[in-house]
C-alpha atoms as a PDB file:
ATOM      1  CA  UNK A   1     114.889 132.175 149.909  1.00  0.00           C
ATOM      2  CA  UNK A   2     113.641 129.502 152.405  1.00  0.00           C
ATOM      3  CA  UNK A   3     116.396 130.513 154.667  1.00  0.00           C
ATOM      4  CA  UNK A   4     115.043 134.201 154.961  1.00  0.00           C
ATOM      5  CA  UNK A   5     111.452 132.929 155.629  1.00  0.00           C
ATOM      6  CA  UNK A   6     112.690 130.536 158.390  1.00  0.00           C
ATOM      7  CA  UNK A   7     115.092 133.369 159.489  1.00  0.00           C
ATOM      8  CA  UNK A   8     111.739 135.953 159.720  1.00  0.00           C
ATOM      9  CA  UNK A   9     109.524 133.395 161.281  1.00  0.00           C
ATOM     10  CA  UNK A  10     111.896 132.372 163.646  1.00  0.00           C
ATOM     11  CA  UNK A  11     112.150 136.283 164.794  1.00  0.00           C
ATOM     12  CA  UNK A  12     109.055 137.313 165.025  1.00  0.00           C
ATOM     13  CA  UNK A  13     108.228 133.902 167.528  1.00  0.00           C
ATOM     14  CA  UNK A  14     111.148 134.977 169.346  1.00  0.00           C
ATOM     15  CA  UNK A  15     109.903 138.927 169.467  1.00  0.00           C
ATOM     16  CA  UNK A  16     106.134 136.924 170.749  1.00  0.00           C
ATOM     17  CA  UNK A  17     104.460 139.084 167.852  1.00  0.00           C
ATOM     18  CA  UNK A  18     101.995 135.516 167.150  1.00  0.00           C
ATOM     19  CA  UNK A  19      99.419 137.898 165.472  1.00  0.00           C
ATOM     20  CA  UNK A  20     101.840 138.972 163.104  1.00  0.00           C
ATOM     21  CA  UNK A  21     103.747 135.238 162.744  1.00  0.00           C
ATOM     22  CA  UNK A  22      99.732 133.927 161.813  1.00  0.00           C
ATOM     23  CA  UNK A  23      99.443 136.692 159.401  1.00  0.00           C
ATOM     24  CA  UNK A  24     103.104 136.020 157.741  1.00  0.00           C
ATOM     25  CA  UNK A  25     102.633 132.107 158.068  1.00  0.00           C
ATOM     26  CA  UNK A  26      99.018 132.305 155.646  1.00  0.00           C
ATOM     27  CA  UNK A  27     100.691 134.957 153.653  1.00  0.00           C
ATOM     28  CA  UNK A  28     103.656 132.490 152.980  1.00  0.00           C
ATOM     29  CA  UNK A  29     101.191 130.010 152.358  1.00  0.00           C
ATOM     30  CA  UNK A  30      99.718 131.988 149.661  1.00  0.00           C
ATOM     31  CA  UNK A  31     102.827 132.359 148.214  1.00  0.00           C
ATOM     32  CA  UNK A  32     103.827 128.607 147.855  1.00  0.00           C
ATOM     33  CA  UNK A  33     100.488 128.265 146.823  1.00  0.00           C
ATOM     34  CA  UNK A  34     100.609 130.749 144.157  1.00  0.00           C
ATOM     35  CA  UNK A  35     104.172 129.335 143.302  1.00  0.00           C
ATOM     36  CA  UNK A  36     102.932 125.621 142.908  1.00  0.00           C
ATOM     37  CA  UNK A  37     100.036 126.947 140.404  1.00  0.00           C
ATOM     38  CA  UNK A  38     102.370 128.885 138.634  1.00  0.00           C
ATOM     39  CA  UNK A  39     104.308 126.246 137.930  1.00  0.00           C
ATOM     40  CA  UNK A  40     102.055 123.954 137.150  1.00  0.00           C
ATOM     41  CA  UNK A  41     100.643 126.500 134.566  1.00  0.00           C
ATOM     42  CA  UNK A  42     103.880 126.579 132.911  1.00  0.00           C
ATOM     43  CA  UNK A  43     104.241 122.874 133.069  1.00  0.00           C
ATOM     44  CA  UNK A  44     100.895 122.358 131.073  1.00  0.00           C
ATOM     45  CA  UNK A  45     102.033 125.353 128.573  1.00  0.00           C
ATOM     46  CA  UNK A  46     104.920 123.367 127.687  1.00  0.00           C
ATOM     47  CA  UNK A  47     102.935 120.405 127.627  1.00  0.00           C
ATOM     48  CA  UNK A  48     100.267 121.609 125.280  1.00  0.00           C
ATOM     49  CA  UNK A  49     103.375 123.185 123.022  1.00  0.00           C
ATOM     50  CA  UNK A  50     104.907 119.664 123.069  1.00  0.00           C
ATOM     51  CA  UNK A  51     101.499 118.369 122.050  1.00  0.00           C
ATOM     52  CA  UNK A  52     101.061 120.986 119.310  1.00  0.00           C
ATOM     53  CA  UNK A  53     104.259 120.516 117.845  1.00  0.00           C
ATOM     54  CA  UNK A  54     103.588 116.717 117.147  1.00  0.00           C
ATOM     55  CA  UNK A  55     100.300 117.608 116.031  1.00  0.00           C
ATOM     56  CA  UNK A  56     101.309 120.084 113.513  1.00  0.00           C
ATOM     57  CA  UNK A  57     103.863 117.434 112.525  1.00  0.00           C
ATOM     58  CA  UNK A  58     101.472 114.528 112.009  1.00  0.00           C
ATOM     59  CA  UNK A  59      99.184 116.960 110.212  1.00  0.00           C
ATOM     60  CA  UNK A  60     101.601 118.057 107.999  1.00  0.00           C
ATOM     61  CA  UNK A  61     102.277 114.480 106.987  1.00  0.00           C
ATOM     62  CA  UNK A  62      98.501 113.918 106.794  1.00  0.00           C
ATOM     63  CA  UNK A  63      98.944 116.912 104.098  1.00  0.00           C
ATOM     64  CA  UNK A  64     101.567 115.382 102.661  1.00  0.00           C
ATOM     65  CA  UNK A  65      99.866 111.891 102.064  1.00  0.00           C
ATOM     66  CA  UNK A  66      96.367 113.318 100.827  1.00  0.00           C
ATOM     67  CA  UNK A  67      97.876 115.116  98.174  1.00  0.00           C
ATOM     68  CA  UNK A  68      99.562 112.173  97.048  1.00  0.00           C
ATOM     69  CA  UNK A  69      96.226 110.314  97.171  1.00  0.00           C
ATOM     70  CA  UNK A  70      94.496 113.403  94.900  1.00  0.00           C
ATOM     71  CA  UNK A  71      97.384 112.323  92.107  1.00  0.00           C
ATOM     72  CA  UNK A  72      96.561 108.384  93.331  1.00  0.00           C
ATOM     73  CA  UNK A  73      92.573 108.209  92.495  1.00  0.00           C
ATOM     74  CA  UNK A  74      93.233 110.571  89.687  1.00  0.00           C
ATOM     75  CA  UNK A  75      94.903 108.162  88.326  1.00  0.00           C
ATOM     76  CA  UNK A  76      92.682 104.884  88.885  1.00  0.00           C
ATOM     77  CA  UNK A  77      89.684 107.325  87.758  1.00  0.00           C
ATOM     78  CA  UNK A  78      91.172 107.187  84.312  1.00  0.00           C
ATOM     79  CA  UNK A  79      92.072 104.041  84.711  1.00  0.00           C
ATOM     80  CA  UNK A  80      88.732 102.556  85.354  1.00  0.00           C
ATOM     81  CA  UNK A  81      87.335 104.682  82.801  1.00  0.00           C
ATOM     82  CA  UNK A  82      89.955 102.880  80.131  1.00  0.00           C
ATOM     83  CA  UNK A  83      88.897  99.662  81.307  1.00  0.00           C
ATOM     84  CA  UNK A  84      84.947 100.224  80.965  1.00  0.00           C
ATOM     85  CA  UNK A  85      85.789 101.974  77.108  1.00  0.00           C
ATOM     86  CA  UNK A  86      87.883  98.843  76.600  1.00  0.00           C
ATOM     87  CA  UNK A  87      84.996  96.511  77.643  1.00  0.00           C
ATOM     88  CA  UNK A  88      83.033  98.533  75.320  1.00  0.00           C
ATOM     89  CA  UNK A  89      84.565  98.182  72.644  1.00  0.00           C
ATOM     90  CA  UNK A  90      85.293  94.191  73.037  1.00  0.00           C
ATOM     91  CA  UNK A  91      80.868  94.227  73.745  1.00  0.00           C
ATOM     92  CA  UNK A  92      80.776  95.624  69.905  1.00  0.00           C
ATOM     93  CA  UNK A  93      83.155  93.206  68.337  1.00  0.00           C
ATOM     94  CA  UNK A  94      83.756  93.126  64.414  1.00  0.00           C
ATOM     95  CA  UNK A  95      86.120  89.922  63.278  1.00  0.00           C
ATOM     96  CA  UNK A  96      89.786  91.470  62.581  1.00  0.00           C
ATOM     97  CA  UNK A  97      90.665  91.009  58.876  1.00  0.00           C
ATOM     98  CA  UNK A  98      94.207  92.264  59.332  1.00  0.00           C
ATOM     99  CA  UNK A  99      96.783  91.248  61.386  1.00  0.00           C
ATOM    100  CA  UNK A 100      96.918  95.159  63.163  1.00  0.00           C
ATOM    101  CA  UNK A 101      93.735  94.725  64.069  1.00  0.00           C
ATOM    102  CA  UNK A 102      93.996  91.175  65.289  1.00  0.00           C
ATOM    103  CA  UNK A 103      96.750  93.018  67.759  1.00  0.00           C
ATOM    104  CA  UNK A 104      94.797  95.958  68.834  1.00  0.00           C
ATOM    105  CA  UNK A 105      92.217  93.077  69.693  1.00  0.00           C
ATOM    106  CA  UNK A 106      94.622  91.533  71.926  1.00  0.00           C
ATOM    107  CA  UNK A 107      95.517  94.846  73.710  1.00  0.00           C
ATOM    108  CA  UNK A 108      91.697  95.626  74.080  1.00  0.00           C
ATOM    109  CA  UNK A 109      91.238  92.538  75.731  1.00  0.00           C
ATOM    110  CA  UNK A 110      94.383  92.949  77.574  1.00  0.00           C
ATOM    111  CA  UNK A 111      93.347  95.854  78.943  1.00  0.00           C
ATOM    112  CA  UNK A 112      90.000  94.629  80.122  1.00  0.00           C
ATOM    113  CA  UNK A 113      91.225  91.338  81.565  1.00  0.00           C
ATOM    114  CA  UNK A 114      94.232  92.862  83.542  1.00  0.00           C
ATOM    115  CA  UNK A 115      93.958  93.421  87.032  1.00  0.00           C
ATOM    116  CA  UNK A 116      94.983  96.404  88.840  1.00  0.00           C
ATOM    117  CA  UNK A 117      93.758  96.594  92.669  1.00  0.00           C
ATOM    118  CA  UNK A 118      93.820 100.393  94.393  1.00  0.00           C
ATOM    119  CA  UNK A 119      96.270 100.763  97.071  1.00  0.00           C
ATOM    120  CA  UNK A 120      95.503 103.679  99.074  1.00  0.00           C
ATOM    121  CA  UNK A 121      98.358 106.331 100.517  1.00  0.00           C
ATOM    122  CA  UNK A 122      97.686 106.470 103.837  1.00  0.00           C
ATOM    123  CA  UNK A 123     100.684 105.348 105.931  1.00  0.00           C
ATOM    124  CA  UNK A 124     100.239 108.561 108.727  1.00  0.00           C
ATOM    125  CA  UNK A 125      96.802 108.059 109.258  1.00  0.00           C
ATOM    126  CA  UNK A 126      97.659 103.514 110.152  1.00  0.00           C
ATOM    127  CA  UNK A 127     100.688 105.102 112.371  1.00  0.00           C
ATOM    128  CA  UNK A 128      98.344 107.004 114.080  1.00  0.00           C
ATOM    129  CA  UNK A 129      95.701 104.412 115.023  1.00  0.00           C
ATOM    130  CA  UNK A 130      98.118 101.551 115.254  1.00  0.00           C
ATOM    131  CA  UNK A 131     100.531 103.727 118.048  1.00  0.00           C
ATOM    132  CA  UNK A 132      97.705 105.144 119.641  1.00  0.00           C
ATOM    133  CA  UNK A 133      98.677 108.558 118.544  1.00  0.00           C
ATOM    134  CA  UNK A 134      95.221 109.969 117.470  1.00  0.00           C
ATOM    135  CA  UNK A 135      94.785 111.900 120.327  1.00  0.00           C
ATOM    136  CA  UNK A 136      96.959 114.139 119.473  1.00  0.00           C
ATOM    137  CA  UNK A 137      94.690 115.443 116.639  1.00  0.00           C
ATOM    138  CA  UNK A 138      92.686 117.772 118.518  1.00  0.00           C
ATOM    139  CA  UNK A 139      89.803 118.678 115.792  1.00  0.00           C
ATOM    140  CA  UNK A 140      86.923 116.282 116.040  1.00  0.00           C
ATOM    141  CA  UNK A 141      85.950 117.364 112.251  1.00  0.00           C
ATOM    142  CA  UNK A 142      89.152 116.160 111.186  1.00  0.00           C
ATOM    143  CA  UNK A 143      89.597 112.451 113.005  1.00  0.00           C
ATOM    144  CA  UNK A 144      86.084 112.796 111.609  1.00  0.00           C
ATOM    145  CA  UNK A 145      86.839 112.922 108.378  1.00  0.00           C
ATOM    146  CA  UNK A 146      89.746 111.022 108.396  1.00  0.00           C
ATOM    147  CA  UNK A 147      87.593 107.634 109.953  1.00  0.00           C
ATOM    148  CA  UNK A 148      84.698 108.746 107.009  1.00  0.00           C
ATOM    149  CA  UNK A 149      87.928 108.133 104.390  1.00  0.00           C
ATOM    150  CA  UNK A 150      88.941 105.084 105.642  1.00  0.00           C
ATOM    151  CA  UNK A 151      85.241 103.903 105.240  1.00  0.00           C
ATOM    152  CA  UNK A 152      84.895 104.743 101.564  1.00  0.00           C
ATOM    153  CA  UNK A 153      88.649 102.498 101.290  1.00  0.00           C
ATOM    154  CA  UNK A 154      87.055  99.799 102.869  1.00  0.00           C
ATOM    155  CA  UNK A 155      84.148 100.275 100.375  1.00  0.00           C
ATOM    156  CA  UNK A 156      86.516 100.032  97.512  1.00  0.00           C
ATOM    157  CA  UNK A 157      88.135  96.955  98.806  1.00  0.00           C
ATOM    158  CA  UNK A 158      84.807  94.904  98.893  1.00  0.00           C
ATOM    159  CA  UNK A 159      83.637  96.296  95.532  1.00  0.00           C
ATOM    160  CA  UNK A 160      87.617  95.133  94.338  1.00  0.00           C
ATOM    161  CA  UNK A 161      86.628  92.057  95.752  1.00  0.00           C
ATOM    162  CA  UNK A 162      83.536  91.122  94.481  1.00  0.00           C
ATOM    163  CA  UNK A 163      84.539  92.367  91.047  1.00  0.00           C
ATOM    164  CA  UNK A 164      87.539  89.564  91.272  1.00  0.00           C
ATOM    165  CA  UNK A 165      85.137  87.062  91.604  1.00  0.00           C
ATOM    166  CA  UNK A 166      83.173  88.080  88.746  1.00  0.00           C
ATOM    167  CA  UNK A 167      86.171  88.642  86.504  1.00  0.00           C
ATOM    168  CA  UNK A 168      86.933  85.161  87.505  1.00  0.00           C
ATOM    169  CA  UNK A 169      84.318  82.977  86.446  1.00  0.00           C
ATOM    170  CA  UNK A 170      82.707  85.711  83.545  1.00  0.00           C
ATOM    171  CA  UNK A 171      85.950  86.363  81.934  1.00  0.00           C
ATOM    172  CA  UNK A 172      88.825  84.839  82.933  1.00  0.00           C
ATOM    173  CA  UNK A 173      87.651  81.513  82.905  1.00  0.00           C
ATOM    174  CA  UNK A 174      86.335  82.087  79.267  1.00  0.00           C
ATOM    175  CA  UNK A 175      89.603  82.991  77.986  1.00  0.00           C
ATOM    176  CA  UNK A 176      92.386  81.420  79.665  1.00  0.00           C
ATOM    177  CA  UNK A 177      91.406  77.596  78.546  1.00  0.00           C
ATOM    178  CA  UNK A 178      89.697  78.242  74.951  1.00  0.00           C
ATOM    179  CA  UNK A 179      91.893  81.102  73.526  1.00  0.00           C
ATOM    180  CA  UNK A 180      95.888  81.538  72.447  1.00  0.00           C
ATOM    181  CA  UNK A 181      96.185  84.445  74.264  1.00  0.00           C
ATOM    182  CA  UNK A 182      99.111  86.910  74.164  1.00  0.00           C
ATOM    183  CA  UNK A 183      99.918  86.058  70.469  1.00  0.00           C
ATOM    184  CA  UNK A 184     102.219  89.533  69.504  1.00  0.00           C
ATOM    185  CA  UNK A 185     104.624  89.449  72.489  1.00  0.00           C
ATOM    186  CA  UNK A 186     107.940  87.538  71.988  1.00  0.00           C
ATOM    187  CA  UNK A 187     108.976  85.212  74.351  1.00  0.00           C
ATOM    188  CA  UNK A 188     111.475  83.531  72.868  1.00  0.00           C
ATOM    189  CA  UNK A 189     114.144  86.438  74.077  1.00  0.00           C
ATOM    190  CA  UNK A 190     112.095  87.957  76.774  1.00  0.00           C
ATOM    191  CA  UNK A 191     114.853  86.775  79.849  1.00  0.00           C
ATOM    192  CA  UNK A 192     117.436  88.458  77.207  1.00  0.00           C
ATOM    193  CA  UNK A 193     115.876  91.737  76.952  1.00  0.00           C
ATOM    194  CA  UNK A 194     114.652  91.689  80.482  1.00  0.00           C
ATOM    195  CA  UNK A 195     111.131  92.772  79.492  1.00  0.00           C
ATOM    196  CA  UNK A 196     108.336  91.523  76.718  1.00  0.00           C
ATOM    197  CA  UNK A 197     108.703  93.583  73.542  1.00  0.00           C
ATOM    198  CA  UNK A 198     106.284  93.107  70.451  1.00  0.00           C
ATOM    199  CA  UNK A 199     106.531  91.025  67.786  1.00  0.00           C
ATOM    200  CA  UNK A 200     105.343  90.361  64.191  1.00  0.00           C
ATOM    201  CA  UNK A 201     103.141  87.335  62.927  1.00  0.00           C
ATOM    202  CA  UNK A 202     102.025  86.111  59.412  1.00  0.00           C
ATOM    203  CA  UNK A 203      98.571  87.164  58.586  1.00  0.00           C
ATOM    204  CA  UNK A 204      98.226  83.460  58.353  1.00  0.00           C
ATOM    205  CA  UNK A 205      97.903  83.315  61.710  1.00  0.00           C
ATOM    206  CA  UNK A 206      94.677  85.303  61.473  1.00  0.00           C
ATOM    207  CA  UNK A 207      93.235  81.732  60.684  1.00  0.00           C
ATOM    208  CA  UNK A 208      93.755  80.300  63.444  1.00  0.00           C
ATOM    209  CA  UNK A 209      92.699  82.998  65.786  1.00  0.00           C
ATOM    210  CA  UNK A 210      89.559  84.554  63.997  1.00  0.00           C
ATOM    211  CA  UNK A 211      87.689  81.778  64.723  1.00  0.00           C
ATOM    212  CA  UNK A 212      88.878  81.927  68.769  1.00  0.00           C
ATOM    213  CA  UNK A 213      87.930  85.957  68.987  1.00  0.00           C
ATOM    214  CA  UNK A 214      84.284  84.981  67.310  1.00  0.00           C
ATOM    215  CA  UNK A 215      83.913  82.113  69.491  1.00  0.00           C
ATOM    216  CA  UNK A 216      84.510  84.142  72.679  1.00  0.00           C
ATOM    217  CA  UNK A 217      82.451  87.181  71.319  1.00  0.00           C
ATOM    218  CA  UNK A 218      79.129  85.620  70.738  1.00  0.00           C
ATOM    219  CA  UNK A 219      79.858  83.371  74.249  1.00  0.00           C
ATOM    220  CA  UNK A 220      77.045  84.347  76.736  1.00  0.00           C
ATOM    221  CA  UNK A 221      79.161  84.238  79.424  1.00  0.00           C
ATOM    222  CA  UNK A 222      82.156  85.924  78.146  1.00  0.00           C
ATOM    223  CA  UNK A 223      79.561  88.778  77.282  1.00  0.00           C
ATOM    224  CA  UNK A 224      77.898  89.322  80.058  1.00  0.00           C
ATOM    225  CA  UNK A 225      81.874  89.359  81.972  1.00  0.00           C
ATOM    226  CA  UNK A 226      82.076  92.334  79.963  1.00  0.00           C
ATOM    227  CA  UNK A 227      78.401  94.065  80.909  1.00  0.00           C
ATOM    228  CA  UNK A 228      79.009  93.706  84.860  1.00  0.00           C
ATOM    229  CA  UNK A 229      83.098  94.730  83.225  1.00  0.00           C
ATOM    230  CA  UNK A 230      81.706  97.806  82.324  1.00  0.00           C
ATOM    231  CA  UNK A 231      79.405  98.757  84.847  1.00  0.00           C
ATOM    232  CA  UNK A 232      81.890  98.111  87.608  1.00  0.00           C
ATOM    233  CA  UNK A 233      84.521  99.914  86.576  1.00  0.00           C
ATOM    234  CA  UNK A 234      82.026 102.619  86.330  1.00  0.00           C
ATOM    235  CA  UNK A 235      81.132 102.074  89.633  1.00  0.00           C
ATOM    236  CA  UNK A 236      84.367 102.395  91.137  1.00  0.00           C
ATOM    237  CA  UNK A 237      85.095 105.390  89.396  1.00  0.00           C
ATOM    238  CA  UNK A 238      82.376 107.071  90.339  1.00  0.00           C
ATOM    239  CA  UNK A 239      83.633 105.628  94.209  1.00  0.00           C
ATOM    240  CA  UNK A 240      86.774 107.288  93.167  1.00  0.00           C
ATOM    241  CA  UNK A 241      85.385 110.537  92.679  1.00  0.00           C
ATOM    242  CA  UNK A 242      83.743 110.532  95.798  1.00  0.00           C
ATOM    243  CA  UNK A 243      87.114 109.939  97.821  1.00  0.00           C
ATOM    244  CA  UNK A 244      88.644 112.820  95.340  1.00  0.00           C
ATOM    245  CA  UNK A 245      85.951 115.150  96.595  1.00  0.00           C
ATOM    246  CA  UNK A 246      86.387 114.112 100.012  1.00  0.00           C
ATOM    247  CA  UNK A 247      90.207 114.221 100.353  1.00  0.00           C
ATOM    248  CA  UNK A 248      90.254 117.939  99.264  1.00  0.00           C
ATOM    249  CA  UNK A 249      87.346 119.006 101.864  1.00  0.00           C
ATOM    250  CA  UNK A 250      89.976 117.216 104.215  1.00  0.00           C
ATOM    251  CA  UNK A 251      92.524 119.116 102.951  1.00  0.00           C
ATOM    252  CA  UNK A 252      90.656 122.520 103.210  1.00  0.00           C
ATOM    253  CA  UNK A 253      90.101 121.784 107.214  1.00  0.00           C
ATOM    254  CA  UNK A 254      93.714 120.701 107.918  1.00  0.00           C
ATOM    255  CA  UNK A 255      94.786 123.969 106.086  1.00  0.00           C
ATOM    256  CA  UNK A 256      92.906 125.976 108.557  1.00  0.00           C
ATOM    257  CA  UNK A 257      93.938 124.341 111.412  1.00  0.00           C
ATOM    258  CA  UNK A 258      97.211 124.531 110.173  1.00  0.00           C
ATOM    259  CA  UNK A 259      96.920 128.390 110.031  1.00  0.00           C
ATOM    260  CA  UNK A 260      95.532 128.496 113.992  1.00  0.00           C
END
């Protein structure tokens, strides 16, 4: 091709037709011109499909981790609810006079003394900041959204964190040193079995641990642990319900860009 416009420029020099070798020259011109923009079109087309194609893929994933988070804060909603009935219940304390109800004391109190911290699902949305990759989510309602989310995690963590404290010195440090705790589990084979398993005790050792549950019910301390215990948890879960409402609204915009 550039050998037949050399080969027609060249003749129509050597034919002295300069009004016509102008008028070819700007129209080749135009042509390269044209050419180069063409191209460059095409370039950016394959670009943006490039782009598109990782963005679909890191939404998809986004998908992919948000409803795994729905199923995630479902669960610590119920959770947190269990642990604010447990506290409850351990607020309205009646002595056990049997040793079943000495153990479902001990599971109560289990329950409200364990510690369970949330741990959110959202490995695609730390790849993206931490690589530099979220750019390539085009919709400003969804990086949006997705920064709002991380917000309400951070949110959790300092409400976690100031509930550990609390738990600490209310509840923890009421039990540990002025109760036999964990009195229905057997340790004596637990390395054998490879997991604690229940036990039974005498109803003679009712008392020696009556005394220890009425002690720690009527303690100030141990009963306000279980007030701020309750009204935490409730806390959180109603924090959890927010992110549940949230992650589906997040949901509902990647579907639709999905569909684009």
């Amino acid at each position: 091709m550039i050998k037949l416009f050399r080969n027609i420029r060249q003749k129509l020099l050597t034919e002295g037709k300069t009004s016509n070798y102008l008028k070819y020259a700007i129209g080749e011109i135009v042509l390269v011109v044209i050419g180069i923009l063409i191209a460059l079109q095409i370039n950016n087309w394959n670009e943006d499909r490039i782009a598109r194609k990782q963005e679909v893929k890191y939404l998809r994933n986004l998908q992919a981790d948000l409803n795994l988070e729905l199923i995630n804060n479902d669960r610590m909603i119920a959770y947190r609810l269990s642990k604010a009935n447990a506290a409850l219940k351990l607020f309205q304390y009646q002595s056990p006079k049997e040793v079943a109800e000495a153990r479902e004391f001990e599971k109560i109190l289990g329950l409200v003394i364990e510690w369970v911290a949330f741990i959110p699902i959202n490995n695609t949305y730390k790849e993206l900041v931490s690589s530099g990759n979220f750019q390539f989510i085009t919709s400003d309602s969804i990086k949006n959204q997705l920064m709002e989310l991380d917000k309400l995690y951070s949110k959790i963590d300092i409400y976690e964190h100031h509930m550990r404290r609390e738990y600490e010195q209310y509840l923890y440090d009421m039990v540990i040193p002025n109760t036999d705790a964990i009195n229905f589990m057997n340790f004596d084979s637990a390395t054998d079995a490879e997991k604690l398993t229940e036990t039974d005790r005498p109803q003679a050792l009712l008392d020696k641990l009556i005394p220890q549950y009425d002690w720690l019910a009527k303690n100030t301390t141990f009963k306000n642990g279980l007030k701020l215990a309750v009204a935490n948890n409730m806390g959180l879960k109603v924090t959890h319900f927010k992110i549940k409402d949230h992650l589906n609204r997040l949901l509902r915009q990647i579907d639709q860009d999905l569909k684009k």
